[in-house]
N, C-alpha and C. Protein backbone atom coordinates (compact mmCIF):
# COMPACT_ATOMS: atom_id res chain seq x y z
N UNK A 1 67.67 12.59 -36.07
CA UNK A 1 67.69 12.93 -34.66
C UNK A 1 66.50 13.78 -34.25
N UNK A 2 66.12 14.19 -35.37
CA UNK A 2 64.47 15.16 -34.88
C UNK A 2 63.69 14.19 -34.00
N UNK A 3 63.63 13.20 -34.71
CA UNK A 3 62.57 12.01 -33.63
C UNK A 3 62.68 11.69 -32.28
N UNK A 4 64.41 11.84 -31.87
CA UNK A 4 64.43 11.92 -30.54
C UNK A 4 64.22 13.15 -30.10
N UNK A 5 64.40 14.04 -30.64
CA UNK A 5 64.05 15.68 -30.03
C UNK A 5 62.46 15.71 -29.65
N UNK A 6 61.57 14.73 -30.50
CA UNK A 6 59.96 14.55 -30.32
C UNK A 6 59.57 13.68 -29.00
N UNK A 7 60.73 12.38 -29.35
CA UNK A 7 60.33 11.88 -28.49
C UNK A 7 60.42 12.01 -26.53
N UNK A 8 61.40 13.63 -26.59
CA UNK A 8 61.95 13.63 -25.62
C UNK A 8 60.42 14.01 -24.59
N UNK A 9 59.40 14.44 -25.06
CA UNK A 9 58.64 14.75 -24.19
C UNK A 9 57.15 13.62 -24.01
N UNK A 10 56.66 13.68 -23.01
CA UNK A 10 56.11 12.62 -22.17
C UNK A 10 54.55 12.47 -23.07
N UNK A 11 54.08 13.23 -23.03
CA UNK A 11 53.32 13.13 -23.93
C UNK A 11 52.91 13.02 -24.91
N UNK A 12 53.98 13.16 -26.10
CA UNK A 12 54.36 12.66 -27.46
C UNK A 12 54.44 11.15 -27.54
N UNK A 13 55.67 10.66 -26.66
CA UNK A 13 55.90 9.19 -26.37
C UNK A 13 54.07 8.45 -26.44
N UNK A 14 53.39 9.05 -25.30
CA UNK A 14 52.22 8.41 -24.62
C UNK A 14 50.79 8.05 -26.25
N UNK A 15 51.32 9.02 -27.38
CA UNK A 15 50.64 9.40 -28.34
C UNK A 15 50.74 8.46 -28.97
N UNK A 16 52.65 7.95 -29.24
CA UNK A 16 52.84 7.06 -29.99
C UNK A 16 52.31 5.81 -29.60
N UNK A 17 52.57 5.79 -28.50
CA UNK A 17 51.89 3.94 -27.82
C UNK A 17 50.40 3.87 -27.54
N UNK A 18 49.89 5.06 -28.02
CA UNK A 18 48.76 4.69 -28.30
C UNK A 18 48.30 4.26 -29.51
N UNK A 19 49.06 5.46 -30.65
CA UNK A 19 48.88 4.54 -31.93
C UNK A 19 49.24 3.83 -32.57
N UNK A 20 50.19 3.14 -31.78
CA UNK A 20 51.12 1.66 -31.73
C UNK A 20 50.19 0.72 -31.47
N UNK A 21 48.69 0.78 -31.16
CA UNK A 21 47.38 -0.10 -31.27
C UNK A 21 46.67 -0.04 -32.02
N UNK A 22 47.22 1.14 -33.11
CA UNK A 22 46.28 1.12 -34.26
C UNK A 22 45.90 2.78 -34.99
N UNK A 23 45.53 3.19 -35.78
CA UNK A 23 45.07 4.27 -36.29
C UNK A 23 43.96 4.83 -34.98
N UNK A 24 43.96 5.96 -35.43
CA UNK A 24 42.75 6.91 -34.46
C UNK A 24 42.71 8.08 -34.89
N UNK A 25 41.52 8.69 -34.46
CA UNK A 25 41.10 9.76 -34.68
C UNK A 25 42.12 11.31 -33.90
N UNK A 26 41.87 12.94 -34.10
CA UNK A 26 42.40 13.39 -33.15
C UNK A 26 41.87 13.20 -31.96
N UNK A 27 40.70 13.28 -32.20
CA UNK A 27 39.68 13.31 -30.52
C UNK A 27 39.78 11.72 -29.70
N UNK A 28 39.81 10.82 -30.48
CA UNK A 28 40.46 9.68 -30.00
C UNK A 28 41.49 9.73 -28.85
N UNK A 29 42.90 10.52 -29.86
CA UNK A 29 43.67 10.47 -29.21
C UNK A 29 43.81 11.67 -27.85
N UNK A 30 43.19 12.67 -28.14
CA UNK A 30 42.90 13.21 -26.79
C UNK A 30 42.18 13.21 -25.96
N UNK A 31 41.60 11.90 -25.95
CA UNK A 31 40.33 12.17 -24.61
C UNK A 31 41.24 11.17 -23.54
N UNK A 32 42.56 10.56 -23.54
CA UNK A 32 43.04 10.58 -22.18
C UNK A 32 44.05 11.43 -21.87
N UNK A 33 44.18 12.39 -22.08
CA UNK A 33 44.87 13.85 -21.37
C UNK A 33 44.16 14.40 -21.24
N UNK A 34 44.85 15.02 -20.02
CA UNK A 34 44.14 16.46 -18.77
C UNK A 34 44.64 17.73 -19.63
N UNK A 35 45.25 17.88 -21.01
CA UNK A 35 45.28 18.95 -21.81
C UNK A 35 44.33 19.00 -22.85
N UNK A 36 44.54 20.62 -23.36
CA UNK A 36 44.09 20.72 -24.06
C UNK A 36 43.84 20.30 -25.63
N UNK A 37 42.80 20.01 -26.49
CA UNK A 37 42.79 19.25 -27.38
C UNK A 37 43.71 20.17 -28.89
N UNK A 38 43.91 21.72 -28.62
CA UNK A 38 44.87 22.77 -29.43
C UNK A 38 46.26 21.96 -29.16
N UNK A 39 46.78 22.03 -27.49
CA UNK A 39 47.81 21.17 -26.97
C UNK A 39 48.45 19.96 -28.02
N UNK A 40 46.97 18.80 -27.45
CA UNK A 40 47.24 17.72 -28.38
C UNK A 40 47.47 17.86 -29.92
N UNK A 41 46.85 18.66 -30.76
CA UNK A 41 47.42 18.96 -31.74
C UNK A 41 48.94 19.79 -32.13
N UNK A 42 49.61 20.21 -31.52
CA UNK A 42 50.52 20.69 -31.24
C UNK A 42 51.20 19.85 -31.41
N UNK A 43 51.17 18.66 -30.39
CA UNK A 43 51.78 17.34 -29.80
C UNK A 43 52.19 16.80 -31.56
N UNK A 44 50.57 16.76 -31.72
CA UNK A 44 50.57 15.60 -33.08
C UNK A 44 51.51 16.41 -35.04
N UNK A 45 51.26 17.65 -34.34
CA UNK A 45 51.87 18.10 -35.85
C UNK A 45 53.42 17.87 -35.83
N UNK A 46 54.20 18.20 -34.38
CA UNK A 46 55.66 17.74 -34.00
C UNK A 46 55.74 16.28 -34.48
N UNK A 47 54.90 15.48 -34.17
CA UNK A 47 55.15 14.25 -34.48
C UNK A 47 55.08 14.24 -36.02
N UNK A 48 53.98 14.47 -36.47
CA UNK A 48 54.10 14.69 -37.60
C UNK A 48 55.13 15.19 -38.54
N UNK A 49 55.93 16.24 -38.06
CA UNK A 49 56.57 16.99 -39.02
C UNK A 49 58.16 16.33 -38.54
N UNK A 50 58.20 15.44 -37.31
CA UNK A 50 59.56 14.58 -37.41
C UNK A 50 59.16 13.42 -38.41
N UNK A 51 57.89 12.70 -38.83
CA UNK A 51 57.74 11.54 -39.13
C UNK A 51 57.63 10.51 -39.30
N UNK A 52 56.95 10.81 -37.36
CA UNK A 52 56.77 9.72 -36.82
C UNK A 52 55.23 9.00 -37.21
N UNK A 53 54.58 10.05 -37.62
CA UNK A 53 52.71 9.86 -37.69
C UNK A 53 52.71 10.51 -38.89
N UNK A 54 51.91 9.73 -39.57
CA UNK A 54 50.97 10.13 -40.83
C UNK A 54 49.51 10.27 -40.26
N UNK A 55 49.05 10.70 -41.44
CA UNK A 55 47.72 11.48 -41.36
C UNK A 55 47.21 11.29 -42.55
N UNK A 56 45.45 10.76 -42.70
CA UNK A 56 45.05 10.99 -43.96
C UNK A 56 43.55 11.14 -43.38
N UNK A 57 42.84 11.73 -44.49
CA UNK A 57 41.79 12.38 -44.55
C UNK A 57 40.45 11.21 -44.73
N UNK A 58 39.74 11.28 -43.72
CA UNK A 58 38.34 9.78 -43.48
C UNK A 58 37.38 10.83 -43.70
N UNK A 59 36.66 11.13 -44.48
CA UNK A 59 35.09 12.43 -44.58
C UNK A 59 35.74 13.43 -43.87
N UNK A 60 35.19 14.06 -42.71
CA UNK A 60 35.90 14.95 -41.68
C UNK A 60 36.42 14.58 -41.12
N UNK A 61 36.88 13.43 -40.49
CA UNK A 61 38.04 13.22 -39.32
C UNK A 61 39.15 13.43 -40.25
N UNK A 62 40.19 13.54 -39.97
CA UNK A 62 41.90 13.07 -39.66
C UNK A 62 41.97 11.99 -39.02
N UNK A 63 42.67 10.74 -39.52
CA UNK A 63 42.97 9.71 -38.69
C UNK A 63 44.87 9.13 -38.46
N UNK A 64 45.30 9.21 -37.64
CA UNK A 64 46.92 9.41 -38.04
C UNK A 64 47.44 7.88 -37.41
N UNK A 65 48.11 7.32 -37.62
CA UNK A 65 48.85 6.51 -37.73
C UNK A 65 50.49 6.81 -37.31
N UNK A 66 51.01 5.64 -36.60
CA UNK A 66 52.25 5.63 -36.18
C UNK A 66 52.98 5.06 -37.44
N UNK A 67 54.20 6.27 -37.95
CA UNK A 67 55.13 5.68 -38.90
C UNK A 67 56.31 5.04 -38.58
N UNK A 68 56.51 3.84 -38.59
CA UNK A 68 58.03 3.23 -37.74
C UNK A 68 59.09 3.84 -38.40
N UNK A 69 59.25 4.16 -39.29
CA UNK A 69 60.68 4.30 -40.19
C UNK A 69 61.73 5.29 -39.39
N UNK A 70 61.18 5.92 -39.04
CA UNK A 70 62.15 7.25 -37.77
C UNK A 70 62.49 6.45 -36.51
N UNK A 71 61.47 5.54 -36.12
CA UNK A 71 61.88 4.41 -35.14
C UNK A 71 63.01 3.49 -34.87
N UNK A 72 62.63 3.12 -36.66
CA UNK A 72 63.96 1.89 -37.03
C UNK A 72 65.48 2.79 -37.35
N UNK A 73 65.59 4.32 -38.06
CA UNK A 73 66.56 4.87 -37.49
C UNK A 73 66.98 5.16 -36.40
N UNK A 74 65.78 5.79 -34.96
CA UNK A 74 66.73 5.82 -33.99
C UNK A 74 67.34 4.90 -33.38
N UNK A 75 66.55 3.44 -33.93
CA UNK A 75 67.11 2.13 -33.48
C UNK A 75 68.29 1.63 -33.98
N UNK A 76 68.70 1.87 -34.84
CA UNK A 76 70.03 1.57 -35.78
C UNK A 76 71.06 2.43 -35.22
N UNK A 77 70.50 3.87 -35.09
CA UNK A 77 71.87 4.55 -33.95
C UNK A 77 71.63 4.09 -32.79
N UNK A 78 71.37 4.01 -31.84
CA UNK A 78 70.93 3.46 -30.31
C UNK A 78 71.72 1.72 -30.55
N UNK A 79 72.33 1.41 -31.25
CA UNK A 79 72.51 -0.08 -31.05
C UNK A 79 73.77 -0.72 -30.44
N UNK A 80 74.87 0.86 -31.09
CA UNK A 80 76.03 0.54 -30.24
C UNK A 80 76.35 0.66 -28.45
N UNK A 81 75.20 1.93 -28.11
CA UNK A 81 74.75 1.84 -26.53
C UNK A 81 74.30 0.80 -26.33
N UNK A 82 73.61 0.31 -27.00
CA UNK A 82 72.42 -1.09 -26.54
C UNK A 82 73.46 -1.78 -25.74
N UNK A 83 74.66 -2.35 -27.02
CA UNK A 83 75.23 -3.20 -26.40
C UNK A 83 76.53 -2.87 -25.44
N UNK A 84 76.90 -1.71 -25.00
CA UNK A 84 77.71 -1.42 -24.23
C UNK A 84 76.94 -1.73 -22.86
N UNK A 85 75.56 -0.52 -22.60
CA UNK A 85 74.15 -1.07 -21.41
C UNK A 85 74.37 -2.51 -20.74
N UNK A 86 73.86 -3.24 -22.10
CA UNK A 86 73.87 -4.57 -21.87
C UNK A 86 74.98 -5.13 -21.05
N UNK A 87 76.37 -5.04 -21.75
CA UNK A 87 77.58 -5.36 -21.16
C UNK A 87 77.65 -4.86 -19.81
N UNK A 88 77.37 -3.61 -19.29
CA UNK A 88 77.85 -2.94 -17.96
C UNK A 88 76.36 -3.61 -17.26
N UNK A 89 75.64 -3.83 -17.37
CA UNK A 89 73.84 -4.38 -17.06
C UNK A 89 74.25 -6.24 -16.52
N UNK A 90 75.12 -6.20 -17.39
CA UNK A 90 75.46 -7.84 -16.76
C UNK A 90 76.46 -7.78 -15.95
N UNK A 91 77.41 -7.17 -15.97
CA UNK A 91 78.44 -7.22 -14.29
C UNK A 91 77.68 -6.55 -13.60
N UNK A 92 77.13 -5.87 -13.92
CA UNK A 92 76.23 -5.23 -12.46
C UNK A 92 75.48 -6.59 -11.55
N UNK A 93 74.83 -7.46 -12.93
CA UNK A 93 74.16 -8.50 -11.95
C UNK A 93 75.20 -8.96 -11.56
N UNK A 94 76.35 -9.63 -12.45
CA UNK A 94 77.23 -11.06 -11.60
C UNK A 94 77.49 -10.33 -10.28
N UNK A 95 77.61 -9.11 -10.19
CA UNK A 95 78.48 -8.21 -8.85
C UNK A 95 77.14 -8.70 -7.46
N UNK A 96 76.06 -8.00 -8.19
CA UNK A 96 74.75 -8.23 -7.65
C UNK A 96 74.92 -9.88 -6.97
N UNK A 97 74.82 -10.79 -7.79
CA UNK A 97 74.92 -12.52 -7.73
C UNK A 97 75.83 -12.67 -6.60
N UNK A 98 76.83 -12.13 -6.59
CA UNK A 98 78.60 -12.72 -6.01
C UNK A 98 77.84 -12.11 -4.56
N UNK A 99 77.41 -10.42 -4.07
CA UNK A 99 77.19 -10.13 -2.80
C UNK A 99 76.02 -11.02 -2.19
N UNK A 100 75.40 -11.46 -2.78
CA UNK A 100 73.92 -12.52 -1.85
C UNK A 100 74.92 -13.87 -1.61
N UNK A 101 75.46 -14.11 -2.32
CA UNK A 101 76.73 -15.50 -1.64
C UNK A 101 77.52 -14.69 -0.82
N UNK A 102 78.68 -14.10 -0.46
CA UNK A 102 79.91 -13.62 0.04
C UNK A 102 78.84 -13.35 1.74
N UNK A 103 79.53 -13.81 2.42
CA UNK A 103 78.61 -13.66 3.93
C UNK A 103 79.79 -11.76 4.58
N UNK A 104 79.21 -11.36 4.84
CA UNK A 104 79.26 -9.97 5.41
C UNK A 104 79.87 -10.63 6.67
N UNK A 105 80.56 -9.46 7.09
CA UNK A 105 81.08 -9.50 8.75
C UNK A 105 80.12 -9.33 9.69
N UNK A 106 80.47 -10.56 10.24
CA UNK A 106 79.27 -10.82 11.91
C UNK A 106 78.25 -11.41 10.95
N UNK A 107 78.08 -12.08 10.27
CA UNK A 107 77.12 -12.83 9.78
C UNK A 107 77.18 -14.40 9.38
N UNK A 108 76.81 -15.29 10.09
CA UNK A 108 77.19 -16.96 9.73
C UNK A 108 77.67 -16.84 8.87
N UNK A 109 78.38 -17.86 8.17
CA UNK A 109 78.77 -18.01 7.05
C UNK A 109 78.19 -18.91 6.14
């Protein structure tokens, strides 16, 4: 559950889907935030220390990588919501479906 405690903030998320395109550098990953690059490291050691991102050593860079495995757990708990969502997500449409047919009062039929 640490991973959702990481993932709860906006900018962590934005980290991962970035390196959900691939490995990168730190400076990579902070040159599209309006924070600071201390910030972004902050960001990245949380991630890190839930286990979501690895890290290994290129000459001087750090290059970190998205680890799925904390992913595929929160996905394995999240599955029995999935399908409850789903279930209440589809009468919502048929309900949705049924009012664009059913003609309203004072309206042709």
């Amino acid at each position: 559950m640490e991973a959702l405690q990481a993932l709860a903030d906006p900018t962590r998320r934005e980290l991962l889907a970035l390196l959900a395109r691939g490995e990168r550098t730190a400076g990579e990953l902070a040159a599209p935030f309006a924070v600071s690059r201390p910030a972004i490291s902050r960001h990245l050691r949380v991630l890190r220390e839930t286990g979501l991102v690895r890290v290994r050593a290129d000459g001087r860079e750090r290059r970190y990588a998205l680890d799925p495995a904390p992913l595929r757990q929160l996905d394995q708990w999240l599955e029995p919501y999935r399908d409850l969502w789903a279930q209440r997500l589809d009468a919502l449409d048929t309900e949705i479906a049924r009012g664009r047919r059913a003609p309203r009062n004072g309206d042709p039929a």
